[in-house]
Protein backbone atom coordinates (compact mmCIF):
# COMPACT_ATOMS: atom_id res chain seq x y z
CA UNK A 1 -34.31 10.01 96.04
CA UNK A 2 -33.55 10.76 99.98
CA UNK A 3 -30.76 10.60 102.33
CA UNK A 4 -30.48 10.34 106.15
CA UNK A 5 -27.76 12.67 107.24
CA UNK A 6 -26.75 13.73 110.43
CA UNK A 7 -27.37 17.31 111.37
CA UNK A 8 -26.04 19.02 114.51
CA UNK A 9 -25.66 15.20 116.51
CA UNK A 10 -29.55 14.30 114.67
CA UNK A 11 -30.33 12.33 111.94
CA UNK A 12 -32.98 13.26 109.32
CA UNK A 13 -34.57 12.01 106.33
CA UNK A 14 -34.36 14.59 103.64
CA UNK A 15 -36.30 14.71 100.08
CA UNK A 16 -36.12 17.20 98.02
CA UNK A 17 -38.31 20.41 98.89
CA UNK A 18 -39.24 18.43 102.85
CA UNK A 19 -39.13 21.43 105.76
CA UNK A 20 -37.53 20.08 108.97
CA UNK A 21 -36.65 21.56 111.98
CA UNK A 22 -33.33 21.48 113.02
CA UNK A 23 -31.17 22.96 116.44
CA UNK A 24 -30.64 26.07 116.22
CA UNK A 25 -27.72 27.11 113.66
CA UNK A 26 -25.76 30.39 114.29
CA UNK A 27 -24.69 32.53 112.13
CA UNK A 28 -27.30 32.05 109.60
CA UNK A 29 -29.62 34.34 107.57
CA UNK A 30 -33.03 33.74 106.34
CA UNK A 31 -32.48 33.02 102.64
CA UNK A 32 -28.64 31.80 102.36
CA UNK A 33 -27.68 27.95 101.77
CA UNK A 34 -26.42 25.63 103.67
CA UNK A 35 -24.66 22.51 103.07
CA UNK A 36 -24.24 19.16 105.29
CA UNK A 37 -22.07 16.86 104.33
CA UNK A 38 -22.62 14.16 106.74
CA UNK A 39 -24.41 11.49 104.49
CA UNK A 40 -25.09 8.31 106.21
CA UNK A 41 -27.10 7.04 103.57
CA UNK A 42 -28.01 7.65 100.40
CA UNK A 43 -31.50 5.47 98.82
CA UNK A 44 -31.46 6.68 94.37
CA UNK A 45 -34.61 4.88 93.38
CA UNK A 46 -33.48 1.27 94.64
CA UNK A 47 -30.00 1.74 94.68
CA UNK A 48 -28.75 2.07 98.42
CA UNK A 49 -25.57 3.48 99.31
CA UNK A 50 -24.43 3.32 103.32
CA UNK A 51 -21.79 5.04 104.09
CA UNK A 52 -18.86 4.07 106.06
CA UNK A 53 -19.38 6.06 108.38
CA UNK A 54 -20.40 8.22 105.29
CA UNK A 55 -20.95 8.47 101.77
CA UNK A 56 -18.24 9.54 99.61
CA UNK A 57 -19.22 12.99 97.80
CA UNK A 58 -22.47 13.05 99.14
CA UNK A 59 -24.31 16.36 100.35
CA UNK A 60 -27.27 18.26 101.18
CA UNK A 61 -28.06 21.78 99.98
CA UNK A 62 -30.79 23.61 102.31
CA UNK A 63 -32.23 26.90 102.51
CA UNK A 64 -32.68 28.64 105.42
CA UNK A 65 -36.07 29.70 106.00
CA UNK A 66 -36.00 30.88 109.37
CA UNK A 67 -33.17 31.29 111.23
CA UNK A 68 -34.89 31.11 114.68
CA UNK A 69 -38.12 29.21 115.60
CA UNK A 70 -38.90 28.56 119.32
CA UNK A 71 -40.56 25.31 119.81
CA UNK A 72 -43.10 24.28 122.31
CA UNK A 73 -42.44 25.03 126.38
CA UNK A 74 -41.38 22.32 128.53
CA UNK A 75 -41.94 22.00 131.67
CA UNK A 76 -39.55 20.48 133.91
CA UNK A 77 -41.43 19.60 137.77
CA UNK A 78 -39.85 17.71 140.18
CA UNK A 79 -41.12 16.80 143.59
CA UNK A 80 -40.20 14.95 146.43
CA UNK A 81 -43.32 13.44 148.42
CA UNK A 82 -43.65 14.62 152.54
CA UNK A 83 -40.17 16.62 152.02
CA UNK A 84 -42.06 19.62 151.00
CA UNK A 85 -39.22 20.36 147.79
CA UNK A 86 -41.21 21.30 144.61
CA UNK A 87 -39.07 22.78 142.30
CA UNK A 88 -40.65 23.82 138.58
CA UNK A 89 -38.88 24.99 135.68
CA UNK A 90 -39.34 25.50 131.89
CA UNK A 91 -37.60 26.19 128.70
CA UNK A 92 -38.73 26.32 124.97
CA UNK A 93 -35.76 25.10 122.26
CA UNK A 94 -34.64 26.66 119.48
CA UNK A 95 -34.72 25.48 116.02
CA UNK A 96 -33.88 26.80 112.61
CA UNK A 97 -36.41 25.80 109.59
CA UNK A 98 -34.47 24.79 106.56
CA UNK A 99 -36.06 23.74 103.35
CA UNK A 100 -34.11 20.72 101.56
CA UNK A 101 -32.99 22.14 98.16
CA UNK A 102 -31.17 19.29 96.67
CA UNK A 103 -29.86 15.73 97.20
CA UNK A 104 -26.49 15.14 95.59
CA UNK A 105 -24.85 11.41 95.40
């Protein structure tokens, strides 16, 4: 059994006991639940449910595993040629690691 449900403006495919990575989530604590009720879809061994734009009663139930996890650094160069205008700048994302508990349809 998975669903795809939207997450912070993202849409994931979560199975039972998956990890994912999602934006960062405030307020959270390492250990506590969380629940997203945005089910777009939900697949039960063959039988597929879409949702309109969502599924009726559907969640997910994660658990946070840790609240903040900075990804990879990006770097952001930009350059204009025989202007002399190099600019470079970088940031690393945040992300929250959750840990798919349940599926309920």
């Amino acid at each position: 059994m998975y669903a795809i449900v939207e997450i912070q403006g993202q849409q994931f495919k979560a199975e039972q006991g998956k990890k994912l990575f999602v934006h960062h989530i405030k307020d959270v604590e390492a250990g506590k639940t969380v629940e997203f009720d945005k089910v777009l879809l939900v697949d039960a061994d063959g039988a597929v449910k879409v949702g309109a734009p969502t599924v009726d009663g559907a969640k997910v139930v994660c658990e946070v595993v840790n609240p903040l996890v900075k990804g990879d650094k990006v770097i952001v160069f930009k350059m204009k040629r025989r202007k002399d205008y190099r600019v470079r700048n970088g940031h690393r994302e945040q992300f929250t690691e959750v840990v798919i508990k349940s599926v309920i349809a």
